[in-house]
Every structure is written in structure tokens, then in C-alpha cells.
N, C-alpha and C. Protein backbone atom coordinates (compact mmCIF):
# COMPACT_ATOMS: atom_id res chain seq x y z
N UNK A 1 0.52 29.40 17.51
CA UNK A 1 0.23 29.72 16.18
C UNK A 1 1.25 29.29 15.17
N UNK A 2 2.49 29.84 15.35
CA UNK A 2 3.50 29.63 13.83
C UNK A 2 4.59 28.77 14.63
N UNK A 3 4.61 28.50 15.58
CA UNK A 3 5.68 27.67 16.03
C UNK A 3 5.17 26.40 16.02
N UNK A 4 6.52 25.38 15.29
CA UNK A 4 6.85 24.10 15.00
C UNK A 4 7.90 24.01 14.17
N UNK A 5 8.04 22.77 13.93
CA UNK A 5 9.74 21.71 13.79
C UNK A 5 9.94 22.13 12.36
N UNK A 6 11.42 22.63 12.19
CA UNK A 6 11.76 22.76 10.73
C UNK A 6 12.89 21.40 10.55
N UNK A 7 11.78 20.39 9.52
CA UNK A 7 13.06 19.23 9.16
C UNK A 7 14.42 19.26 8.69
N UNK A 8 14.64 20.48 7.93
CA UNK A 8 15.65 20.69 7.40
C UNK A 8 16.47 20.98 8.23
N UNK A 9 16.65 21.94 9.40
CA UNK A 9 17.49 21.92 10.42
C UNK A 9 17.18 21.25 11.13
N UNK A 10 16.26 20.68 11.99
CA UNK A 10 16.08 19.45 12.93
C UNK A 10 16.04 20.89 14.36
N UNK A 11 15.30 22.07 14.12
CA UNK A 11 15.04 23.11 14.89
C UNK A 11 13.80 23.43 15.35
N UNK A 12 13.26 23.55 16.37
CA UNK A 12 11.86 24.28 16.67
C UNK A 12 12.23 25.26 16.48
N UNK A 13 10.77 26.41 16.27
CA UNK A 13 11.15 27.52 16.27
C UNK A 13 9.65 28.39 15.44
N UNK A 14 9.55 29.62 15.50
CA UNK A 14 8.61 30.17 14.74
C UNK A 14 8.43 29.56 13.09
N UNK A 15 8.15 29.33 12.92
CA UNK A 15 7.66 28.77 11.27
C UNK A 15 8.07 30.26 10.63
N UNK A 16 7.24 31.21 10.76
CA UNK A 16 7.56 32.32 9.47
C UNK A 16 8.84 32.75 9.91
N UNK A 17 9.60 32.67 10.57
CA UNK A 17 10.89 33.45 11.10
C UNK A 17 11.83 32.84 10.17
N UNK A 18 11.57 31.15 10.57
CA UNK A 18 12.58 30.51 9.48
C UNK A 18 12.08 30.46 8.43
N UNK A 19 11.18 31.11 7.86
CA UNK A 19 11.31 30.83 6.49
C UNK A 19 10.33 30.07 5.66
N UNK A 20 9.58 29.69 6.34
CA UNK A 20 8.25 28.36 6.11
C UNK A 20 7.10 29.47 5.84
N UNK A 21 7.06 29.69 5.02
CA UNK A 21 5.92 30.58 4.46
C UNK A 21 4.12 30.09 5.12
N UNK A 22 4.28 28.70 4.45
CA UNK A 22 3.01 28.21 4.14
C UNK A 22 3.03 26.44 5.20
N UNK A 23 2.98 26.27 6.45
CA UNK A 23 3.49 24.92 7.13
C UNK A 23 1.85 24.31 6.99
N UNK A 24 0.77 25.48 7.32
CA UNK A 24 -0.50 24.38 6.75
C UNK A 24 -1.00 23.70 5.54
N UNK A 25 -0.32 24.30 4.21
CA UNK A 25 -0.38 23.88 2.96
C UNK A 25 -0.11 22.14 3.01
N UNK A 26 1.54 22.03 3.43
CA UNK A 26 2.52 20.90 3.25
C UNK A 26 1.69 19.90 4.59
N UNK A 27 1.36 20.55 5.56
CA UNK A 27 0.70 18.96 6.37
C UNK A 27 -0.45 18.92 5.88
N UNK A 28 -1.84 19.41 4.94
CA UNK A 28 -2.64 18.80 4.42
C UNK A 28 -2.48 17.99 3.67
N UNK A 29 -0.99 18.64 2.42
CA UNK A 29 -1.10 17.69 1.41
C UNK A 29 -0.68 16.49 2.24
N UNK A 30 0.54 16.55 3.01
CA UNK A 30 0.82 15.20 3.54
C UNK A 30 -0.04 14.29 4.14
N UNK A 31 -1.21 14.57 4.81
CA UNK A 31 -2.21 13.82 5.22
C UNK A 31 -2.92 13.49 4.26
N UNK A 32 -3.41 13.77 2.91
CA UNK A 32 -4.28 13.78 1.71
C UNK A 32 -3.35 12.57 1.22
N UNK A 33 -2.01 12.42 1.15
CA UNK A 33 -1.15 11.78 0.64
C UNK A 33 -1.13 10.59 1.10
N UNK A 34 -1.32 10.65 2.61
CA UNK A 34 -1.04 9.52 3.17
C UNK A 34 -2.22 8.52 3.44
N UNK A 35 -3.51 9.06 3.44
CA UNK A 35 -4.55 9.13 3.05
C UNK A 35 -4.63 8.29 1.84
N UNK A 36 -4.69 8.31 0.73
CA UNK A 36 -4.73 8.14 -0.45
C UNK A 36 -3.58 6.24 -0.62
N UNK A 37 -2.21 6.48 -0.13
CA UNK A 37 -1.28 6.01 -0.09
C UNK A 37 -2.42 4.48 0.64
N UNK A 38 -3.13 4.53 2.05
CA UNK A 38 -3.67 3.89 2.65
C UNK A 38 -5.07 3.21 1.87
N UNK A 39 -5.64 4.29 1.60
CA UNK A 39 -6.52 3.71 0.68
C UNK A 39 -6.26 2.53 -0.59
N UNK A 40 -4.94 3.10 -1.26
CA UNK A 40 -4.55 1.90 -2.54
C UNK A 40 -4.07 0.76 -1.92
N UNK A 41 -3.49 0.14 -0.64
CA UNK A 41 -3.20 -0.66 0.37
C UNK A 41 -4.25 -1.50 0.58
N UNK A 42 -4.86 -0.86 0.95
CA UNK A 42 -6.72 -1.80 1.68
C UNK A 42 -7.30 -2.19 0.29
N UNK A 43 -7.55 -1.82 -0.90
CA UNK A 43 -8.01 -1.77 -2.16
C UNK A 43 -7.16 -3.07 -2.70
N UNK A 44 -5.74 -2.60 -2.77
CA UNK A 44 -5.13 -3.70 -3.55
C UNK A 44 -5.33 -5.21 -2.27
N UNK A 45 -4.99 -5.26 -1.38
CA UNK A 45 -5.24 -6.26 -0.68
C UNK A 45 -6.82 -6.87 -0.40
N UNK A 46 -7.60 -6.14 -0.52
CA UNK A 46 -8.65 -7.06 -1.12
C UNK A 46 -8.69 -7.63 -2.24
N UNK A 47 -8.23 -7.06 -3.73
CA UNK A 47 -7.91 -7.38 -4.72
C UNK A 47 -7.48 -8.54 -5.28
N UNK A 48 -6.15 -9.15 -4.05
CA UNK A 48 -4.98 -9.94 -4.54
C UNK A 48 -5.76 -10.96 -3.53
N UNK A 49 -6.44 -10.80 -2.57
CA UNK A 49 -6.59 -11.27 -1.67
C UNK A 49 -7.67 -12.74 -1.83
N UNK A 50 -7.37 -13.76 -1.85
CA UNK A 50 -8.16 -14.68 -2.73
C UNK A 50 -8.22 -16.41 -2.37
N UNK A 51 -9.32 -16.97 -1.81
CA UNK A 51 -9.20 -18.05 -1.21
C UNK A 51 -9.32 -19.25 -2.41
N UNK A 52 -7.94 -19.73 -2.58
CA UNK A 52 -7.64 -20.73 -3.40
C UNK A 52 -9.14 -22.29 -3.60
N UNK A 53 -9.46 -22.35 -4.80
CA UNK A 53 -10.60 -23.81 -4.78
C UNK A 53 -10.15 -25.24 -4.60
N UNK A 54 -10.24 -25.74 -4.19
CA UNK A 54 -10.04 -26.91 -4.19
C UNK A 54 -10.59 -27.56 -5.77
N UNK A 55 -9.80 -28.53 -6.43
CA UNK A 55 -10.17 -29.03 -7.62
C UNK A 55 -10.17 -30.87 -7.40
N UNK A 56 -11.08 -31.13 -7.78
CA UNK A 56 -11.11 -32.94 -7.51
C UNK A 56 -9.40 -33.32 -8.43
N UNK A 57 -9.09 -34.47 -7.73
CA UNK A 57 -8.06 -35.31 -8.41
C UNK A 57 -8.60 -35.57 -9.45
N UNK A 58 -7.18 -35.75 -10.36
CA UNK A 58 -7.63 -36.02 -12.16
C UNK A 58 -7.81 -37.31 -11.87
N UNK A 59 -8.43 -38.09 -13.02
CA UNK A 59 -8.88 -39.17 -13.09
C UNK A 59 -7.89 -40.27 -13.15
N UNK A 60 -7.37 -41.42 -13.06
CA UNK A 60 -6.20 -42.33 -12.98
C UNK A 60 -6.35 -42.51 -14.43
N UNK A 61 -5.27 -42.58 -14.89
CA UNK A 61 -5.27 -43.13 -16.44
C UNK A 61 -5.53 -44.74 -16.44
N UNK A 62 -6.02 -45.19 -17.72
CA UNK A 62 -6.05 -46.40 -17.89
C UNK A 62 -5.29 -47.38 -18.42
N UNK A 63 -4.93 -48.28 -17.55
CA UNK A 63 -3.83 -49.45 -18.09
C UNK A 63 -4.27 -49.85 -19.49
N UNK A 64 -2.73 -50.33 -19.82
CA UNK A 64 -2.43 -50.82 -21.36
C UNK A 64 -3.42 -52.09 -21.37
N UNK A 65 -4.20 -52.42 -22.47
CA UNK A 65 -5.00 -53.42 -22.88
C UNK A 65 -3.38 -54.41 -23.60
N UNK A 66 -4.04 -55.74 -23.19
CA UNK A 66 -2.51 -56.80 -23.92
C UNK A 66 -2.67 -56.70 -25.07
N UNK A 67 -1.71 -57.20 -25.87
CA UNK A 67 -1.21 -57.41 -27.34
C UNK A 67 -2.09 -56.77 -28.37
N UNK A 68 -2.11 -54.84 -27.52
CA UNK A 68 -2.48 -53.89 -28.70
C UNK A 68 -1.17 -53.18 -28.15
N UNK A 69 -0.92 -52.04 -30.17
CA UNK A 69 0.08 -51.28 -29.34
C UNK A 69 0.06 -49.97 -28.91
């Protein structure tokens, strides 16, 4: 039930004993978080994600015609 890891001491131990009021609050949000964090990842990388066109070569310019200037 209330036993698991307190980060702050790097301790197992009862959760309410040490002091952790609420340990199911903080791993939802953290999964909602991380969650979310994953979602803007997959989103932006489709986004940016983009197969360059190929464009025809420009046209060759045209040589100087003689004795114009």
C-alpha cells in the first residue's frame, strides 16, 4: 500500500511515515507530464519533418551577341 522510494533521501520506506502525504497525486501528474512532453515530440517531428523537391536547373544564360555592348 504506502510503501515506496523517497527521492529526497534515496530511502524505501512507508510513504506516510516519511512524510509523503499524497505519492499518487505526484506519479499521475508525472505520467500526464510525460505523456504530454511525448506527444509535442511526435507532433513537432512530423511538423519539421519534410521531403525536400527537387527543382529543374536554371536555364544557361545567353552568350554576348558581337559588337553590341
Amino acid at each position: 500500500g504506502n510503501y515506496g522510494y523517497n527521492a529526497a533521501s534515496g530511502e524505501y520506506g512507508d510513504m506516510i511515515e516519511m512524510g509523503i502525504l499524497d505519492p499518487t497525486k505526484v506519479t499521475r501528474t508525472a505520467l500526464q507530464n510525460a505523456g504530454s512532453v511525448a506527444g509535442l515530440m511526435l507532433t513537432t517531428e512530423a511538423m519539421i519533418a519534410e521531403i525536400p523537391k527537387e527543382e529543374a536547373p536554371a536555364m544557361p544564360d545567353m552568350g554576348g551577341m558581337g559588337g553590341m555592348m
